[in-house]
C-alpha atoms as a PDB file:
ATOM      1  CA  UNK A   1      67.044  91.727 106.912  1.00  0.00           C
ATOM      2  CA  UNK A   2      69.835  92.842 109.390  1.00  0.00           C
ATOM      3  CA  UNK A   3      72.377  94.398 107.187  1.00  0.00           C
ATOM      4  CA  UNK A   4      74.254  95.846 110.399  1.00  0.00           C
ATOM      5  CA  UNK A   5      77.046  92.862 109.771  1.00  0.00           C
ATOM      6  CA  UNK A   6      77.707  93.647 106.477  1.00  0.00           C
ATOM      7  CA  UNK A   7      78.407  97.614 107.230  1.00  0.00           C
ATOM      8  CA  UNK A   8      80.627  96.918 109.700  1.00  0.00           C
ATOM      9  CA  UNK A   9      82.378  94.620 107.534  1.00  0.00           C
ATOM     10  CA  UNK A  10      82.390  97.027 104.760  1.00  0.00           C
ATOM     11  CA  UNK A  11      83.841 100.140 107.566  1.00  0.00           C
ATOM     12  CA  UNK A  12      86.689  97.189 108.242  1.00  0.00           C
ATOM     13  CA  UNK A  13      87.918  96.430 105.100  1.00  0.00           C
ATOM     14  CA  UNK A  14      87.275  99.997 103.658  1.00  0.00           C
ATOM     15  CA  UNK A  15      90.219 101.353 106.262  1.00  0.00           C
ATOM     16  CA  UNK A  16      92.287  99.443 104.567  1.00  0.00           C
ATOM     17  CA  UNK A  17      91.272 100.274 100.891  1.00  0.00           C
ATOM     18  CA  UNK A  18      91.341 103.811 101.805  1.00  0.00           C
ATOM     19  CA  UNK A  19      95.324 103.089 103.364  1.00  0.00           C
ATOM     20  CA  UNK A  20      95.564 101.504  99.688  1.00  0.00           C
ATOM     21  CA  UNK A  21      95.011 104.294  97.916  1.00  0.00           C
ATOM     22  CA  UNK A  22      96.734 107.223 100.028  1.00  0.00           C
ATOM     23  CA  UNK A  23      99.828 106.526  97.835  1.00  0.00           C
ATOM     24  CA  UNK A  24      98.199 106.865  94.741  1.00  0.00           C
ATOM     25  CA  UNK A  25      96.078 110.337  95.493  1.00  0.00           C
ATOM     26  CA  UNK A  26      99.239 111.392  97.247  1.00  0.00           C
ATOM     27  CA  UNK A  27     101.121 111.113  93.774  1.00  0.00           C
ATOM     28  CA  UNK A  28      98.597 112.363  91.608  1.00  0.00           C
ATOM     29  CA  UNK A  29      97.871 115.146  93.820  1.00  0.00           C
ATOM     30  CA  UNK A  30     101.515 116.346  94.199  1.00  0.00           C
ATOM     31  CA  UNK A  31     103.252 115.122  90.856  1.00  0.00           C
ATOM     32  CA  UNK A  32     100.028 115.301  88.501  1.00  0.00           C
ATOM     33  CA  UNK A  33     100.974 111.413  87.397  1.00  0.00           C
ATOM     34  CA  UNK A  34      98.650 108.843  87.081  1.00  0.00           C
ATOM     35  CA  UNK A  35     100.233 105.549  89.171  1.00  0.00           C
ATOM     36  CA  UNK A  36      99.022 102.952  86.824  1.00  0.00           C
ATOM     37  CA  UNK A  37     101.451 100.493  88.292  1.00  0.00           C
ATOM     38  CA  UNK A  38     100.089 101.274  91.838  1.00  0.00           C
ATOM     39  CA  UNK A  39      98.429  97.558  91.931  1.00  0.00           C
ATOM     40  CA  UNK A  40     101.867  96.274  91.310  1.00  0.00           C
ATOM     41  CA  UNK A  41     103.111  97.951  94.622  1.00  0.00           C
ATOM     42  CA  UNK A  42     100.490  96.626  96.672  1.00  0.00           C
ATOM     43  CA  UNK A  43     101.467  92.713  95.207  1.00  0.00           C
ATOM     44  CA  UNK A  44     104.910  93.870  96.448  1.00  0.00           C
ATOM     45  CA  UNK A  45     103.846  94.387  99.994  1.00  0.00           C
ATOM     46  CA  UNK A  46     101.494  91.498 100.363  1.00  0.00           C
ATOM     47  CA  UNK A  47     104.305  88.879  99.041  1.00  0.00           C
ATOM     48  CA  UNK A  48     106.348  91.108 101.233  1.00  0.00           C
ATOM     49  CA  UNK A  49     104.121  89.868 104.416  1.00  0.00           C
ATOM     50  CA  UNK A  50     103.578  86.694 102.490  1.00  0.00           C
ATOM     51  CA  UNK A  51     107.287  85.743 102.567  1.00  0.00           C
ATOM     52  CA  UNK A  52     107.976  87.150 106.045  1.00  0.00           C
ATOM     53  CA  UNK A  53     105.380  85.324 108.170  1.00  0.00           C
ATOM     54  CA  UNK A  54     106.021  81.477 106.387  1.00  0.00           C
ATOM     55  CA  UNK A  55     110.175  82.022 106.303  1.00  0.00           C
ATOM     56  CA  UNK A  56     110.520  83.794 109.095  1.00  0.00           C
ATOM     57  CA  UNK A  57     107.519  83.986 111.390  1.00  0.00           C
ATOM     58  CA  UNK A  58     107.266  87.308 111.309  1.00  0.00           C
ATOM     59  CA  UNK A  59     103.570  88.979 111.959  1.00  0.00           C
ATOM     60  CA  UNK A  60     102.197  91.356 109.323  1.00  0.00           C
ATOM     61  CA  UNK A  61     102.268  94.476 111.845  1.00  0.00           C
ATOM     62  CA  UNK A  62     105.741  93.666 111.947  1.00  0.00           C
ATOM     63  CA  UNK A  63     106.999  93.002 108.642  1.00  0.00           C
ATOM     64  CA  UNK A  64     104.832  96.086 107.136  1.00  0.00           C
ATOM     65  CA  UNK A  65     107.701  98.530 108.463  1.00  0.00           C
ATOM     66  CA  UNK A  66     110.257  96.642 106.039  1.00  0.00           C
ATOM     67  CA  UNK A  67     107.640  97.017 103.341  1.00  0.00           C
ATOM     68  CA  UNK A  68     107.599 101.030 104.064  1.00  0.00           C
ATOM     69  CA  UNK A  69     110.881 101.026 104.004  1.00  0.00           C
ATOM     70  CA  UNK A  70     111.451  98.938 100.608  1.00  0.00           C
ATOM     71  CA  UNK A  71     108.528 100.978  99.215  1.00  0.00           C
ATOM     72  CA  UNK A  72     110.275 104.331  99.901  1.00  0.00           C
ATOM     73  CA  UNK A  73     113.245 103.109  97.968  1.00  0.00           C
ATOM     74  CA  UNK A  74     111.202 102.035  95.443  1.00  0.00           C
ATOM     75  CA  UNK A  75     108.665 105.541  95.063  1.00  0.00           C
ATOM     76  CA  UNK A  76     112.164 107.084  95.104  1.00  0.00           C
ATOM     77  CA  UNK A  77     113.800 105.299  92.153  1.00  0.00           C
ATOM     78  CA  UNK A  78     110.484 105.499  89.951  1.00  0.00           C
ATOM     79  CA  UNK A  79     110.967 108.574  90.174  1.00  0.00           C
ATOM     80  CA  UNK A  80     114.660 109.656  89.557  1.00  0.00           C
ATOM     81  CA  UNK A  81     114.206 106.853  86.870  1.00  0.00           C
ATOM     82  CA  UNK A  82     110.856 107.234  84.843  1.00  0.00           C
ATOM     83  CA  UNK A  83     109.117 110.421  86.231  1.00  0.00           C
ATOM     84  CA  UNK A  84     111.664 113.322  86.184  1.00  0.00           C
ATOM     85  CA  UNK A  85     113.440 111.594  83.709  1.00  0.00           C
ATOM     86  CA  UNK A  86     110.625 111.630  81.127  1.00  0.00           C
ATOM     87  CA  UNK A  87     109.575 114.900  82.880  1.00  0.00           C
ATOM     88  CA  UNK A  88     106.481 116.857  80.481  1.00  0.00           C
ATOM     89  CA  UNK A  89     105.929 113.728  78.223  1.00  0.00           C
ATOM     90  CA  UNK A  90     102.613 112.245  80.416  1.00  0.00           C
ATOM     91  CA  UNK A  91     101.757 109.584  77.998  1.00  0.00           C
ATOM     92  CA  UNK A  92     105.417 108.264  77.837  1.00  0.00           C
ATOM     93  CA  UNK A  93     105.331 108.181  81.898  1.00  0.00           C
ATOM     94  CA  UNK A  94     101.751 106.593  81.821  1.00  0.00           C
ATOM     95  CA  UNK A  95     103.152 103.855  79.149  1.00  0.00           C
ATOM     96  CA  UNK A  96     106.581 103.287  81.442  1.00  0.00           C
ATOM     97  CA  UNK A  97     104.246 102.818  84.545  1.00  0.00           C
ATOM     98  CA  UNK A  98     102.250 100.364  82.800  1.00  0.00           C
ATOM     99  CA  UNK A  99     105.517  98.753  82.045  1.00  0.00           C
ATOM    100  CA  UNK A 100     107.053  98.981  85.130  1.00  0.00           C
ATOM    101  CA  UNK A 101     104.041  97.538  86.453  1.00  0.00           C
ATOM    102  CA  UNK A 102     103.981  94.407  84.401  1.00  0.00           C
ATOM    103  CA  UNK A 103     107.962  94.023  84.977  1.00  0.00           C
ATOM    104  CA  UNK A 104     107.077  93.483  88.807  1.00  0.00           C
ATOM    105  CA  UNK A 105     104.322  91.114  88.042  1.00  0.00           C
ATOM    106  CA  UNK A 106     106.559  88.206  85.950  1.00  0.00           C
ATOM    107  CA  UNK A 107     109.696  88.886  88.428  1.00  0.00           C
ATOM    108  CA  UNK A 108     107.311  88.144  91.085  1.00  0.00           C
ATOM    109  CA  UNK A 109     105.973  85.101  89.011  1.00  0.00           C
ATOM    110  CA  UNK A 110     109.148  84.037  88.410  1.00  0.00           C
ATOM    111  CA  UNK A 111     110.498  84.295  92.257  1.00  0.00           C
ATOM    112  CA  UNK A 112     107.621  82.947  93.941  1.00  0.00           C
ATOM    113  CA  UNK A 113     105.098  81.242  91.340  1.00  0.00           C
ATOM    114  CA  UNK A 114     101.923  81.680  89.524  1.00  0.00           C
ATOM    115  CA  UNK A 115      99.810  79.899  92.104  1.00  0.00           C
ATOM    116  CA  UNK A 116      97.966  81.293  94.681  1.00  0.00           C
ATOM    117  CA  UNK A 117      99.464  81.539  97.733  1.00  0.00           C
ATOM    118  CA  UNK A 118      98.460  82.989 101.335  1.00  0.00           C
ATOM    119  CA  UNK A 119      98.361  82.711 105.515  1.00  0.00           C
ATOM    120  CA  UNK A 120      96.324  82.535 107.789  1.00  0.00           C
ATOM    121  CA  UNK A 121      97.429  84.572 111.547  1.00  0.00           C
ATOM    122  CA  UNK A 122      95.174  85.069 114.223  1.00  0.00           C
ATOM    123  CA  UNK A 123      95.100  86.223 117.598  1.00  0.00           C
ATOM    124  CA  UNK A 124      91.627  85.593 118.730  1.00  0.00           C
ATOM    125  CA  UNK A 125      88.392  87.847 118.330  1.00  0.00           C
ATOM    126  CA  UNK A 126      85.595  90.224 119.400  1.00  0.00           C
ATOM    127  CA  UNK A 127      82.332  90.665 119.219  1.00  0.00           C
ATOM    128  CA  UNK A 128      80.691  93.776 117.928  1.00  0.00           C
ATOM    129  CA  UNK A 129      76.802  94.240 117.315  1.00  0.00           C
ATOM    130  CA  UNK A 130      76.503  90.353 116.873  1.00  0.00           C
ATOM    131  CA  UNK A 131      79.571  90.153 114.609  1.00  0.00           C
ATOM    132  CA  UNK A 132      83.078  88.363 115.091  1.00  0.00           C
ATOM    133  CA  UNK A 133      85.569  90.164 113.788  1.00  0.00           C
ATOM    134  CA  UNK A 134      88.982  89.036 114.047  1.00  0.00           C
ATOM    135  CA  UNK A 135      90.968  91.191 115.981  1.00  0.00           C
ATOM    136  CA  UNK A 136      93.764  91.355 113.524  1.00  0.00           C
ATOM    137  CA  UNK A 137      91.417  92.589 111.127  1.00  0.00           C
ATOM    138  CA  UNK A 138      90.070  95.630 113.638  1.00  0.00           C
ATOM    139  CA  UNK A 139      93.545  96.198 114.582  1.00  0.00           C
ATOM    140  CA  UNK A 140      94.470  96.842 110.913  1.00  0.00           C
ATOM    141  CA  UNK A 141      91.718  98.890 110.301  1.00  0.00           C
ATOM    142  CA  UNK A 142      92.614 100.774 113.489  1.00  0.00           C
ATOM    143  CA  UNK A 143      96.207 101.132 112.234  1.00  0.00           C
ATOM    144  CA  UNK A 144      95.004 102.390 108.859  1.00  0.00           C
ATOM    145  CA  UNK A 145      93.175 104.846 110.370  1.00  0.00           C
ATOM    146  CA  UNK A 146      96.404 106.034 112.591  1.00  0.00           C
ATOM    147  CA  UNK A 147      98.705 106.007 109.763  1.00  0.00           C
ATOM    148  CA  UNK A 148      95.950 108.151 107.125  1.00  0.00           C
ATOM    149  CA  UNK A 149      95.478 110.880 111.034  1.00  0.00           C
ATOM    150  CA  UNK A 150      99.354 110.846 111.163  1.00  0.00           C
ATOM    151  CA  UNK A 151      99.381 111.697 107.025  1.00  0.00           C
ATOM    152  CA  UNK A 152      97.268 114.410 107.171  1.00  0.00           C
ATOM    153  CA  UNK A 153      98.743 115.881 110.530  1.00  0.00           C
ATOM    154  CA  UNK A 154     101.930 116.007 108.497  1.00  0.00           C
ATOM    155  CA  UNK A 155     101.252 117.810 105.748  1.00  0.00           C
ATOM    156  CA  UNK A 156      98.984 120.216 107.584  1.00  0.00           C
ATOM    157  CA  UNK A 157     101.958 121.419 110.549  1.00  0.00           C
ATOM    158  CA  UNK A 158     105.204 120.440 109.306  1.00  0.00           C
ATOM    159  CA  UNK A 159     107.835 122.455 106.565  1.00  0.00           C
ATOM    160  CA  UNK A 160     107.114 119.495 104.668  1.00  0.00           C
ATOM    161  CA  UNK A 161     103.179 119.195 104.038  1.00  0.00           C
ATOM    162  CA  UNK A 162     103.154 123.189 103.642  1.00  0.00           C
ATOM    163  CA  UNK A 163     106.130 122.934 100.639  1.00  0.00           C
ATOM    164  CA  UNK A 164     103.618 120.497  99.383  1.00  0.00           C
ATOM    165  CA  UNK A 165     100.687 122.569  99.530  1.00  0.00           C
ATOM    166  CA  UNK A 166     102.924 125.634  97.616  1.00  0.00           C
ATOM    167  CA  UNK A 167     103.820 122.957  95.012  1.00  0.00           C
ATOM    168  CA  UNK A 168     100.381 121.670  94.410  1.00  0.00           C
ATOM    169  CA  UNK A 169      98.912 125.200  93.907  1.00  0.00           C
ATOM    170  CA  UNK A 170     101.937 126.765  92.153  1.00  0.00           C
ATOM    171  CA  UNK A 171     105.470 125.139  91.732  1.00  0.00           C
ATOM    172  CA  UNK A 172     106.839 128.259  89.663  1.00  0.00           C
ATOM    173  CA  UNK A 173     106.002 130.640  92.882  1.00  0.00           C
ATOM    174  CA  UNK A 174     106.979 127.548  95.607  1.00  0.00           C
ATOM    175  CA  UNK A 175     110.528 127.958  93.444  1.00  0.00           C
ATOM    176  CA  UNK A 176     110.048 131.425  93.916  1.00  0.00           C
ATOM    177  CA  UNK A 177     110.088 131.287  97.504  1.00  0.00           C
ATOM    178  CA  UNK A 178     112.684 128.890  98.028  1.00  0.00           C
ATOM    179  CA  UNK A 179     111.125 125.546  97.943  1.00  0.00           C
ATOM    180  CA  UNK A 180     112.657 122.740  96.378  1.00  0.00           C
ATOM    181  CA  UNK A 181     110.423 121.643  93.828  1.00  0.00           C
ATOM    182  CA  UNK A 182     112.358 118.554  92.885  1.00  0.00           C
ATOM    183  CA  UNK A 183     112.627 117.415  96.249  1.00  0.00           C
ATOM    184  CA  UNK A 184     109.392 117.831  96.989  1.00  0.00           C
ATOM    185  CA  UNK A 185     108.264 115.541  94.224  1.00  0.00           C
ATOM    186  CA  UNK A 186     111.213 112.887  95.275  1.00  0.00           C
ATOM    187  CA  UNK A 187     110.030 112.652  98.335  1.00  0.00           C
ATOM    188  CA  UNK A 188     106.444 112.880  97.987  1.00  0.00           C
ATOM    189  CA  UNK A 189     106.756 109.697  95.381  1.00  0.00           C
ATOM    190  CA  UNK A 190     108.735 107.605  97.772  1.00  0.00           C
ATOM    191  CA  UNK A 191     106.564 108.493 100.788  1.00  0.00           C
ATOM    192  CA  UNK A 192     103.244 107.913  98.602  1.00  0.00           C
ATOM    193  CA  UNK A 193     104.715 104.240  97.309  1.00  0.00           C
ATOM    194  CA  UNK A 194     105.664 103.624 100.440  1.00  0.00           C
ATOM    195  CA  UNK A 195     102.299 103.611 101.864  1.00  0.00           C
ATOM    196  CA  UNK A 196     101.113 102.025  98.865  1.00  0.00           C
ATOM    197  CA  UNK A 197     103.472  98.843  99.622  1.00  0.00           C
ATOM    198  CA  UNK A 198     102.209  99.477 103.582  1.00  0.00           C
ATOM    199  CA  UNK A 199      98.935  98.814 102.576  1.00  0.00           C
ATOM    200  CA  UNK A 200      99.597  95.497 100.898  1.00  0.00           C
ATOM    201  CA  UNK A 201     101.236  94.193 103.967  1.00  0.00           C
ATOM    202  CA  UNK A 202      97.786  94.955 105.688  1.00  0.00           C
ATOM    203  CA  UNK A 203      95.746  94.081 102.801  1.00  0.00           C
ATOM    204  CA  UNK A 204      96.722  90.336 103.506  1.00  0.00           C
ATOM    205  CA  UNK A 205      94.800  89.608 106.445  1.00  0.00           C
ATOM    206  CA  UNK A 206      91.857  89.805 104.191  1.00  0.00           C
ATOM    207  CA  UNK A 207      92.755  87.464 101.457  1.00  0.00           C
ATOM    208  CA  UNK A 208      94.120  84.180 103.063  1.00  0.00           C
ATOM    209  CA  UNK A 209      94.813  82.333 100.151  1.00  0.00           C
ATOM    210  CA  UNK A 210      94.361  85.578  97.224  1.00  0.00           C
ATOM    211  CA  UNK A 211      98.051  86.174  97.141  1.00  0.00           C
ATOM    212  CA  UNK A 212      99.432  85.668  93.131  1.00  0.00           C
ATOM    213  CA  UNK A 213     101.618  88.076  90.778  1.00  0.00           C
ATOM    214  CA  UNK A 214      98.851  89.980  88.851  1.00  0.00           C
ATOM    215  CA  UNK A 215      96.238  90.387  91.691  1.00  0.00           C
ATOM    216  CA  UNK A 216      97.153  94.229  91.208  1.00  0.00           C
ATOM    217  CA  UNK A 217      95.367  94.545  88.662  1.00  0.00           C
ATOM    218  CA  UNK A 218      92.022  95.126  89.958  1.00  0.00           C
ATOM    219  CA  UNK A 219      93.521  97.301  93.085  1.00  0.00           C
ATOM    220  CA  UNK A 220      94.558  99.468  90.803  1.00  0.00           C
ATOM    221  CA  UNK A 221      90.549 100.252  89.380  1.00  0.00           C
ATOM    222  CA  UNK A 222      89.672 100.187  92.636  1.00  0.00           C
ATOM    223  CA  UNK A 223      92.477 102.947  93.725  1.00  0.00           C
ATOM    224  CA  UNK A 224      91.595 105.096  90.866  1.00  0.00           C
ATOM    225  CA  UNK A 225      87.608 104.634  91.882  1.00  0.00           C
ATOM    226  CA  UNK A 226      88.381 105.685  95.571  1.00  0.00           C
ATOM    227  CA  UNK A 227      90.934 108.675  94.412  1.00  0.00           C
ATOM    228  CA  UNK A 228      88.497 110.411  92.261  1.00  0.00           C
ATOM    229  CA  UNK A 229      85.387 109.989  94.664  1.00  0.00           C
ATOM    230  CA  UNK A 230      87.436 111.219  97.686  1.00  0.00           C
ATOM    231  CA  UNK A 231      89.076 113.993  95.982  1.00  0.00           C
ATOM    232  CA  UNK A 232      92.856 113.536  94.136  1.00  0.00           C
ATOM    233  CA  UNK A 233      95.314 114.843  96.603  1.00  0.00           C
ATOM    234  CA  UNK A 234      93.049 114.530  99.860  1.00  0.00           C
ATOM    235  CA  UNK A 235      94.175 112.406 102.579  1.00  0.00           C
ATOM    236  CA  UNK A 236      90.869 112.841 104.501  1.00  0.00           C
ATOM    237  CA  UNK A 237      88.949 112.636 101.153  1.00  0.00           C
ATOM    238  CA  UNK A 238      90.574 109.389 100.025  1.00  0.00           C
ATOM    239  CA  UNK A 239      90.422 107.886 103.287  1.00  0.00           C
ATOM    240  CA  UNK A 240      86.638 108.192 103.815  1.00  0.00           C
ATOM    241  CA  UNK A 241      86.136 106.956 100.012  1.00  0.00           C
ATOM    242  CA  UNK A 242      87.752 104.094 100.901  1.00  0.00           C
ATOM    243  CA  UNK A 243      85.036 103.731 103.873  1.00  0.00           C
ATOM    244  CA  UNK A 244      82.140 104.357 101.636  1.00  0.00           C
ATOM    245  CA  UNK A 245      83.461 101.711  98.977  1.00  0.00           C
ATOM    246  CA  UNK A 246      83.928  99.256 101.495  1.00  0.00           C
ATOM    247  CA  UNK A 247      80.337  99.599 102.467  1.00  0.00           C
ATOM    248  CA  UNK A 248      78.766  99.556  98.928  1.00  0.00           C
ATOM    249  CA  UNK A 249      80.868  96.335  98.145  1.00  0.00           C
ATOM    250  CA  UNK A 250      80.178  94.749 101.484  1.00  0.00           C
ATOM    251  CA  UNK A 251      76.301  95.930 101.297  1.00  0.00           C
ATOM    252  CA  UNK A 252      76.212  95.479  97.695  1.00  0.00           C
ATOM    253  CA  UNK A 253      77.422  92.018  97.808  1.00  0.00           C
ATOM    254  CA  UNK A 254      74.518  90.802 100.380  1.00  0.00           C
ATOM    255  CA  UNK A 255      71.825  92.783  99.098  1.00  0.00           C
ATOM    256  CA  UNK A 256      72.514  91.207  95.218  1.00  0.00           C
ATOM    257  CA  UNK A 257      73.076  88.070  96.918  1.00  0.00           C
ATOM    258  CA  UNK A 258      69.433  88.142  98.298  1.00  0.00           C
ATOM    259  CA  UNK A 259      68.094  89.297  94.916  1.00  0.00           C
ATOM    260  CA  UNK A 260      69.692  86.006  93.110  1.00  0.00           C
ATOM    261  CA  UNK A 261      72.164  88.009  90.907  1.00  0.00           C
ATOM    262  CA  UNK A 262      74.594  85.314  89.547  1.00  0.00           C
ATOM    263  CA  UNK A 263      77.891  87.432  90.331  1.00  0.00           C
ATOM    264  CA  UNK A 264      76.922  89.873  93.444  1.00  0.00           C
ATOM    265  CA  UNK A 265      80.129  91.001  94.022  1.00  0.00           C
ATOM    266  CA  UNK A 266      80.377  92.358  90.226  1.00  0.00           C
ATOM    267  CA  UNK A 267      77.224  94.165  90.722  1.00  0.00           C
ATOM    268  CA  UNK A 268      78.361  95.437  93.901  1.00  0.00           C
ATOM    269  CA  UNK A 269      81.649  96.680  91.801  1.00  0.00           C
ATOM    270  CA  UNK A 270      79.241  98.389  89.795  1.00  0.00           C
ATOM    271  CA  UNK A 271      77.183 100.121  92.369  1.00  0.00           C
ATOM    272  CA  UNK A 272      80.332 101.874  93.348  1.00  0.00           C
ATOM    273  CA  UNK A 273      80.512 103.487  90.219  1.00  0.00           C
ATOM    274  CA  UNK A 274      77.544 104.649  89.962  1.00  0.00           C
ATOM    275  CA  UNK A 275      77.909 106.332  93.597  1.00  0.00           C
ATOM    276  CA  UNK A 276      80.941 107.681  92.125  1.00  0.00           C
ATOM    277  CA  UNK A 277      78.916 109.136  89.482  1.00  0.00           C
ATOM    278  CA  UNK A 278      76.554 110.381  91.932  1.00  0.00           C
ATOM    279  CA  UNK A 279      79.004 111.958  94.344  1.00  0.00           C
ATOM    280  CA  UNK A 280      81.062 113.571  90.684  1.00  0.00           C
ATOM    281  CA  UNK A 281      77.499 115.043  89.847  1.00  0.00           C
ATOM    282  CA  UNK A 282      77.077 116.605  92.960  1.00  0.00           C
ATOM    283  CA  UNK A 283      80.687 117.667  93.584  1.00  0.00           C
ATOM    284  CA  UNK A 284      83.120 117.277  90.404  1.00  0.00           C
ATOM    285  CA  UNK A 285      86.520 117.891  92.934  1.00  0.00           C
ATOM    286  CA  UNK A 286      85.545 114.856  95.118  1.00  0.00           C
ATOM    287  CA  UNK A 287      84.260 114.689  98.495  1.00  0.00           C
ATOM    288  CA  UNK A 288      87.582 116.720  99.762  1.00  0.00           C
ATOM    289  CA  UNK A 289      90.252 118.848  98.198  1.00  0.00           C
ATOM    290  CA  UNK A 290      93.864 119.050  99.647  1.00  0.00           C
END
């Protein structure tokens, strides 16, 4: 039983959950709000890449930069319009999320169907320990392990990443000091949605044909699963949860297989909660802190 194919599978994919989820630990982290329309964002960016490639031809790596960009707007208006508008009320900006979150689903139902839809865009392949992997799919992975580097590089050394660091431990003082507080959460909303909608883009070249209005919902669970165990707020934290979840699924998913389980991959679902039960036991924070 050679389960080397599987890990490395698992490592592949989990780059890109742990992209996924940068936005939403970046938000809770920073803004203390729960992104419960986070799955909704990542539909966004895959019918984003979706549309791009069959209109226009344009590759994924390419079209993800206009997803950043539209995601940016977007983090920026959720929140001048929900989150400092509601400001204290955390249940009222939990219920508009959930909203806002089924709002995107039917307009995207209603621009581009309920069916599933996909593509398929390849550029050959390599062999590693026995395995093919496509090189789009390493290249992703590669590039979601880039972006997360150039994330935490930011808001270790720039003005930026320390006025977050001030706001997370104490926004009274960071006002205090001179920091703008508000700004600070404007941006840090747009630039964590942004990802978010990046990570969509990239989340297509593993689902071919899984492309349909409310496949957010279970990225969302996921997100929220990989936050916690890597630590709310940590880039590096969130990142390497999103390894380790890739690997139980992947893992999971072959070893239930072999064991005759009549839905592996929801027993593999279910092994990663109860390693995020583990790792909570061990450390409550999360692997990392920010």
């Amino acid at each position: 039983m050679d389960i080397t194919p599987y890990f490395l599978t698992g490592i592949i994919i989990g780059s890109i959950y742990g992209l996924t989820t940068l936005g939403l630990s970046l938000i809770f982290g920073v803004l203390r709000v729960a992104n419960v329309a986070h799955g909704a964002f990542i539909m966004i960016g895959a019918y984003i890449a979706y549309t791009a490639f069959v209109a226009l031809a344009i590759p994924p790596f390419a079209s993800s930069l206009l997803a950043f960009a539209i995601g940016i707007a977007a983090g920026y208006l959720v929140y001048a319009g929900v989150i400092k508008r509601l400001g204290k009320a955390e249940l009222n900006i939990l219920v508009a999320l959930f909203a806002l979150g089924a709002l995107l689903a039917e307009v995207a139902r209603l621009i581009w169907g309920p069916d599933f839809v996909g593509y398929r865009w390849t550029i050959g392949s390599v062999e590693v320990a026995g395995l093919q992997i496509e090189l789009t799919k390493l290249i992703g992975a590669i590039l979601a392990l880039m972006i997360t580097i150039a994330l935490e590089l930011v808001l270790r050394w720039t003005y930026f990443g320390r006025a977050v660091r001030a706001v997370v431990q104490d926004p009274v003082g960071a006002m205090v000091v001179g920091v703008n507080v508000d700004r600070v959460f404007a941006f840090s909303s747009a630039l964590g949605i942004g990802i978010t909608t990046l990570g969509g883009v990239f989340l297509t070249l593993f689902i071919p044909v899984g492309i349909n209005p409310y496949m957010g919902g279970p990225y969302t669970l996921m997100g929220f699963v990989i936050a916690v165990m890597g630590g709310l707020g940590s880039v590096a934290g969130t990142y390497v949860a999103g390894l380790l979840f890739g690997v139980f699924e992947s893992v999971g998913f072959y070893l239930f297989s072999l064991a005759g389980f009549a839905e592996p991959s929801q027993m593999a679902l279910f092994l990663a909660f109860v390693m995020l039960l583990l790792i909570l036991l061990l450390r409550p924070t999360g692997l990392f802190r920010i």
